[in-house]
N, C-alpha and C. Protein backbone atom coordinates (compact mmCIF):
# COMPACT_ATOMS: atom_id res chain seq x y z
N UNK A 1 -1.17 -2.31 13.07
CA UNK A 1 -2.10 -1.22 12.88
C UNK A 1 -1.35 0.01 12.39
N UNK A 2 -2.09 1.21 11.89
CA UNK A 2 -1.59 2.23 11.47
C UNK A 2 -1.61 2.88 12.17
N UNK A 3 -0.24 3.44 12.85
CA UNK A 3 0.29 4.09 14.13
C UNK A 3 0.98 5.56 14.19
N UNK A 4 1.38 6.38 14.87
CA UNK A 4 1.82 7.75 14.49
C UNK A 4 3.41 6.70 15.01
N UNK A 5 4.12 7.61 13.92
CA UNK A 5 5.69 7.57 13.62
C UNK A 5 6.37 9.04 13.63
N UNK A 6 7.34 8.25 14.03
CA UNK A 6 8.21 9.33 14.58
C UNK A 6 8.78 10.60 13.05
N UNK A 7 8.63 9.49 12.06
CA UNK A 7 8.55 10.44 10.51
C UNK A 7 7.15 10.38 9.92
N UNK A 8 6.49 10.40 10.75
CA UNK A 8 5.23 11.20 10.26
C UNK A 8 5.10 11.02 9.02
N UNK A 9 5.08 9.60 7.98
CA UNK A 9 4.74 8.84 6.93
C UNK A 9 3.15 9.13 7.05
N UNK A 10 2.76 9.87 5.57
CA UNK A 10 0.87 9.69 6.14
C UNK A 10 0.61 9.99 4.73
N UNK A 11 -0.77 9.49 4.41
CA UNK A 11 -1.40 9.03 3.27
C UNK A 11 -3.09 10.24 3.44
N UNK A 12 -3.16 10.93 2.47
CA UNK A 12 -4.23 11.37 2.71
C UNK A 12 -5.02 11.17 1.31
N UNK A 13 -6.10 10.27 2.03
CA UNK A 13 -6.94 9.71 0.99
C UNK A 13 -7.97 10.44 0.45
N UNK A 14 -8.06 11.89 0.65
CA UNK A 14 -8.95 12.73 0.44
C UNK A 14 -7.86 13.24 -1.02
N UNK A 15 -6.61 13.10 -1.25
CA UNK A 15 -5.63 14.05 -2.18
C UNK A 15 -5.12 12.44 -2.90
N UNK A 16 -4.66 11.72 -2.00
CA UNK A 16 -4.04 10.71 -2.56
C UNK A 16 -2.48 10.75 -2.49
N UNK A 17 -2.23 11.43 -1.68
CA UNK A 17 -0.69 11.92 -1.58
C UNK A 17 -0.15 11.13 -0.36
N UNK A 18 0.84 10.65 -0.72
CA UNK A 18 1.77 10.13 0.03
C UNK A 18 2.56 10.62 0.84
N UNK A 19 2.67 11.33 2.37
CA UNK A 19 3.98 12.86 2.32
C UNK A 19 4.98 11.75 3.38
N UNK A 20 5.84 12.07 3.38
CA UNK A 20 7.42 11.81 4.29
C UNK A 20 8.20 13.25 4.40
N UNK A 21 8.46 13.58 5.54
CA UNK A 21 9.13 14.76 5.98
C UNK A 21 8.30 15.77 4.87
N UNK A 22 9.67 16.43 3.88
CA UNK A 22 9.02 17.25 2.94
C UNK A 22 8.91 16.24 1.26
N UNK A 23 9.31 15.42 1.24
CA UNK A 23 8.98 14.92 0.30
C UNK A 23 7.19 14.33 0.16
N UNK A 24 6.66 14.16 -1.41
CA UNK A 24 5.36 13.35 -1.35
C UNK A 24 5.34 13.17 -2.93
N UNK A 25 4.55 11.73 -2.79
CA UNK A 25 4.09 11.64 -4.29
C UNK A 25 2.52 11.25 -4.07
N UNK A 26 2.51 11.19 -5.34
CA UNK A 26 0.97 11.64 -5.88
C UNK A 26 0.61 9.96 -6.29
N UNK A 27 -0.19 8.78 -5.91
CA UNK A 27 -0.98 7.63 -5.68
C UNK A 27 -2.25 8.00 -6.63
N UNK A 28 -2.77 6.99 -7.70
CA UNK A 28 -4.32 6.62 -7.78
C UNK A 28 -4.85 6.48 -6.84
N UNK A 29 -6.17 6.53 -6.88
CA UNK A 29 -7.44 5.87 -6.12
C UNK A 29 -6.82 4.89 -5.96
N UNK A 30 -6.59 3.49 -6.35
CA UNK A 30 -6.65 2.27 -6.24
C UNK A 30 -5.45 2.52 -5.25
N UNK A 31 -4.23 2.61 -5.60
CA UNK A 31 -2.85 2.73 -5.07
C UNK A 31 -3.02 3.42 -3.40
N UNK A 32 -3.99 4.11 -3.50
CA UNK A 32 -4.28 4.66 -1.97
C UNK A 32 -4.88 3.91 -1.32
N UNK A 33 -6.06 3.06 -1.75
CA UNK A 33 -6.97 2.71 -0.88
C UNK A 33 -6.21 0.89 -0.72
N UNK A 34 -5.10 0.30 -1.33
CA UNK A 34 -4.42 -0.69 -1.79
C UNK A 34 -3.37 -0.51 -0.08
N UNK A 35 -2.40 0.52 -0.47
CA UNK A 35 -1.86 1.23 0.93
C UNK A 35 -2.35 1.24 1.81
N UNK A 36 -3.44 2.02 2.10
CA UNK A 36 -4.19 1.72 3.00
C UNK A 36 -5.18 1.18 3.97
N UNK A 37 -5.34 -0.17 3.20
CA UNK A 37 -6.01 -1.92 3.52
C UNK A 37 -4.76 -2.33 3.92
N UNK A 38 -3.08 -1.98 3.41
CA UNK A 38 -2.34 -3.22 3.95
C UNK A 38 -2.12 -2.96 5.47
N UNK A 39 -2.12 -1.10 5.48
CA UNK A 39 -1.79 -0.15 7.10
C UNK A 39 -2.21 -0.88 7.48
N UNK A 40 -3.78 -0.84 7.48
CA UNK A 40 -4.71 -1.40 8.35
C UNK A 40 -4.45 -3.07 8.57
N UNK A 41 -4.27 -4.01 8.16
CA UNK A 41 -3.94 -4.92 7.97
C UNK A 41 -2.34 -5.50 8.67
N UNK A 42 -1.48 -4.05 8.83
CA UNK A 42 -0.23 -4.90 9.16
C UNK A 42 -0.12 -4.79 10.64
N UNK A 43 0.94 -6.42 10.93
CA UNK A 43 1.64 -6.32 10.18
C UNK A 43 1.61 -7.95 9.95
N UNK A 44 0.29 -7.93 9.65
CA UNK A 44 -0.26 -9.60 9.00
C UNK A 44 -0.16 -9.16 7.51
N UNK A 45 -0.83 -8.58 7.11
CA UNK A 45 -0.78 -8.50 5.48
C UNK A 45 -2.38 -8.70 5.14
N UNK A 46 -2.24 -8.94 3.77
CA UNK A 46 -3.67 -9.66 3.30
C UNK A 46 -3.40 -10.40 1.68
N UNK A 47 -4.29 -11.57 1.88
CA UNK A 47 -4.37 -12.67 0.81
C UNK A 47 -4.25 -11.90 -0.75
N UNK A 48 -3.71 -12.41 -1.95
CA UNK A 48 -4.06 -11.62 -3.23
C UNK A 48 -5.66 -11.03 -2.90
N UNK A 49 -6.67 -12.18 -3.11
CA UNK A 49 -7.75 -11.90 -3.17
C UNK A 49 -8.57 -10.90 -2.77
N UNK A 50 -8.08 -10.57 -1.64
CA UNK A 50 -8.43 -9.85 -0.52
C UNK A 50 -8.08 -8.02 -1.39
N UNK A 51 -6.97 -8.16 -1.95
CA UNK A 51 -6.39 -7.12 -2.22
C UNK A 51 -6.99 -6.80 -3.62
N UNK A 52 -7.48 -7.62 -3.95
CA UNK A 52 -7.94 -7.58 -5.07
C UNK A 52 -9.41 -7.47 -5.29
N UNK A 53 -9.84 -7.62 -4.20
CA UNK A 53 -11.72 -6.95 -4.08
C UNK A 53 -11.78 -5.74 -3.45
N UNK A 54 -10.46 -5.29 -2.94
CA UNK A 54 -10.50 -3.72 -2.30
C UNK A 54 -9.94 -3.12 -3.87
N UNK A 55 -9.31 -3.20 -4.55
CA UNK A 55 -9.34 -2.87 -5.99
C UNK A 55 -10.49 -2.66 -6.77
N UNK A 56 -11.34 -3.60 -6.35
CA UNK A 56 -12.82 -3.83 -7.35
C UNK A 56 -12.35 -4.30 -8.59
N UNK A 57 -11.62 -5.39 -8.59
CA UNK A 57 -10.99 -6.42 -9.83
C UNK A 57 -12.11 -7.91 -9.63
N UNK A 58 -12.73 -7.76 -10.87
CA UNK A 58 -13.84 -9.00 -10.95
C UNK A 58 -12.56 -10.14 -10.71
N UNK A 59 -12.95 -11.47 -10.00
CA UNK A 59 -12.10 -12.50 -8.86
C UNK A 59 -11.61 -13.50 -10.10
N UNK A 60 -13.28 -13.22 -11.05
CA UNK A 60 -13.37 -14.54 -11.61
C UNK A 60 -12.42 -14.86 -13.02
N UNK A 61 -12.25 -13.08 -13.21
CA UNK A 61 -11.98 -12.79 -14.75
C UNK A 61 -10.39 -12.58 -14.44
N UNK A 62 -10.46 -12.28 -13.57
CA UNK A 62 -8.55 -11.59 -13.25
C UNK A 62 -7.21 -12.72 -12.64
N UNK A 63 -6.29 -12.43 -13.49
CA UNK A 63 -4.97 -13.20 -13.12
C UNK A 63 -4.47 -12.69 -12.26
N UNK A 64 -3.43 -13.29 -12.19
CA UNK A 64 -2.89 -12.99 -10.44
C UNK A 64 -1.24 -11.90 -11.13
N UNK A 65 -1.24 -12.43 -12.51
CA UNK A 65 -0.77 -11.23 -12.77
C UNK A 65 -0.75 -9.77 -13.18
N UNK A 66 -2.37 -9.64 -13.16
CA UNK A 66 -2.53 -7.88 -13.14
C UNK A 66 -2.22 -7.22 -11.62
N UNK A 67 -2.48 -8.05 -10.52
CA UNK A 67 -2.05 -7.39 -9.09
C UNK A 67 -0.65 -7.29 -9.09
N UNK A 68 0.21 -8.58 -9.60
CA UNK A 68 1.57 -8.50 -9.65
C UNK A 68 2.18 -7.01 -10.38
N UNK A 69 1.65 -6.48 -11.38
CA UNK A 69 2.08 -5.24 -12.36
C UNK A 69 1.58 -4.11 -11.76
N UNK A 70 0.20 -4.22 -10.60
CA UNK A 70 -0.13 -3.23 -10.12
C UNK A 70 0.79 -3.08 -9.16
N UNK A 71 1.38 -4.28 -8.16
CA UNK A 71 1.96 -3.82 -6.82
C UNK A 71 3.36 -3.73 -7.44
N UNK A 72 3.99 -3.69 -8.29
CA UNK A 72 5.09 -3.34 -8.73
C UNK A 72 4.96 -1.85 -9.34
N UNK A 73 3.89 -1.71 -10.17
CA UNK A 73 4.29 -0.19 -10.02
C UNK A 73 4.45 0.60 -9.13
N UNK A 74 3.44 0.49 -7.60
CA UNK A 74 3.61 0.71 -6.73
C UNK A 74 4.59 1.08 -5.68
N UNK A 75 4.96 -0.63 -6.01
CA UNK A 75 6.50 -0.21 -5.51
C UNK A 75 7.48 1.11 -6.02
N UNK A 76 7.44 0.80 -7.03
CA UNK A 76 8.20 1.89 -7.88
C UNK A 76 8.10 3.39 -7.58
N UNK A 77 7.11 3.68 -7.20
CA UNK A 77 6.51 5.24 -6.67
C UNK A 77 6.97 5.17 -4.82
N UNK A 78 7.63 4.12 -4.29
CA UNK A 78 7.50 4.19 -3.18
C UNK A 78 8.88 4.33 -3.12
N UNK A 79 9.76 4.06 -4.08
CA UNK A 79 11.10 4.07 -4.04
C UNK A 79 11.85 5.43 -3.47
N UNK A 80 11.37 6.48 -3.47
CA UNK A 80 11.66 7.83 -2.89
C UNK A 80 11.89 7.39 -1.34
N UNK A 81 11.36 6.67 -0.73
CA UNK A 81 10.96 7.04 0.89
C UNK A 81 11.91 5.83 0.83
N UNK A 82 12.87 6.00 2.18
CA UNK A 82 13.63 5.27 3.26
C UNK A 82 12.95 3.86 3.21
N UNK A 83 13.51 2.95 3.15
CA UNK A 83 13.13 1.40 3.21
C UNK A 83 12.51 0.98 4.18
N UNK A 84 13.45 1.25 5.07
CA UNK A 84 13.16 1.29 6.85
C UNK A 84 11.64 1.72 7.09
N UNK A 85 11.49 2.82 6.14
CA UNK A 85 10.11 3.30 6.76
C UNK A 85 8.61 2.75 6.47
N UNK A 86 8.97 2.38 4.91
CA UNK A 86 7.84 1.66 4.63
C UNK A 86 7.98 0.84 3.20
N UNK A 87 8.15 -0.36 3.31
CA UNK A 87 8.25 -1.51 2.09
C UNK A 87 7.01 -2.26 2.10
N UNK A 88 6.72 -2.68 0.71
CA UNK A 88 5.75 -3.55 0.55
C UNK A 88 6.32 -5.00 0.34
N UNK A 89 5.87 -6.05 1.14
CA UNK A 89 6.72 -7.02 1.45
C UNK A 89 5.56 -8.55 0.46
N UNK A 90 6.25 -9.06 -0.34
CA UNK A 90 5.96 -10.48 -0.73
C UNK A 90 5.56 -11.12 0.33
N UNK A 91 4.26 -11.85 0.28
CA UNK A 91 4.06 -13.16 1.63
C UNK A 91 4.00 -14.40 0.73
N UNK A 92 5.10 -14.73 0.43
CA UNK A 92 5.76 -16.34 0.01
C UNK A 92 4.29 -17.00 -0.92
N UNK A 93 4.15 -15.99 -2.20
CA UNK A 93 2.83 -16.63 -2.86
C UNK A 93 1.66 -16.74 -2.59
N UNK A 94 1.10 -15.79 -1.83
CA UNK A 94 0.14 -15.73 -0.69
C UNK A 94 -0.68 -14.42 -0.96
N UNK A 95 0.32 -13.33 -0.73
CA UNK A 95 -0.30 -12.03 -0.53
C UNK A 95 1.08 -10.86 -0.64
N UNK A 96 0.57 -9.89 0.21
CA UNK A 96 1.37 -8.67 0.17
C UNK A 96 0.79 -7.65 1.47
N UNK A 97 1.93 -8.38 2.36
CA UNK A 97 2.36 -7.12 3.68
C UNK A 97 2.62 -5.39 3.14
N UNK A 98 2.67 -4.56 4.40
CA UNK A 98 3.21 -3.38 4.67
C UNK A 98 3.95 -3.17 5.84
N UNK A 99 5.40 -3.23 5.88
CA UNK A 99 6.02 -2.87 7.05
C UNK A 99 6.39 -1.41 6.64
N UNK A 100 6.10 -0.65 7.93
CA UNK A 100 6.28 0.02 8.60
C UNK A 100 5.07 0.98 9.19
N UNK A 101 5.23 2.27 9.44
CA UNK A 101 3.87 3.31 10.26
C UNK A 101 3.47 3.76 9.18
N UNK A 102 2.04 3.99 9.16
CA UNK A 102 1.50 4.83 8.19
C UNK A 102 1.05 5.92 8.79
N UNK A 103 0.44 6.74 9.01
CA UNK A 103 -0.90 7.54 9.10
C UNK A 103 -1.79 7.66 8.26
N UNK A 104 -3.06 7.43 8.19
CA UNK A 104 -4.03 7.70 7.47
C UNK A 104 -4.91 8.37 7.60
N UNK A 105 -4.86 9.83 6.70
CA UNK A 105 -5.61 10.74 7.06
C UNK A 105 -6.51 10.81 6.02
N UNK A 106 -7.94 11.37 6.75
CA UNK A 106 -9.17 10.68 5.86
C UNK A 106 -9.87 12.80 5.14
């Protein structure tokens, strides 16, 4: 679950901002609400699919490699913040975890 941390990692889905200590970056819609299905979700994760109807990506029309290019950019914007604190984790062809605390402020 998405828990208070001791670095106060928090997502406010009203801005879309990502903050850690004094650092923050700036998330899409999708990229926020993507983050914040896995919070909620970890530290099971959730199926592509799954991640991919909280996107609003038609199931029938979409490859499994537009999520792959989305959660990699992702990654990429997350690269600022401590590893430790929060990585988006591969589930062995399956899906895509979130380890660590989030906060999600609405």
């Amino acid at each position: 679950m998405a828990q208070l941390a001791s670095a106060q990692l928090s997502l406010n889905m009203q801005t879309h901002k990502l903050a850690h200590k004094h650092e923050h970056v700036l998330l899409t819609a999708n990229e926020a609400r993507v983050l914040s299905f896995l919070a909620l979700r970890s530290p099971v994760g959730a199926e592509y699919y799954e991640i991919m109807e909280v996107m609003g990506i038609d199931l029938d029309h979409a490859r499994q490699n537009t999520l792959e290019a989305f959660m990699s950019r992702l990654r990429r914007k997350l690269v600022g913040f401590d590893r430790d604190e929060l990585t988006l984790q591969n589930k062995r062809n399956s899906g895509y975890a979130l380890k660590g605390n989030l906060i999600i402020k609405n």
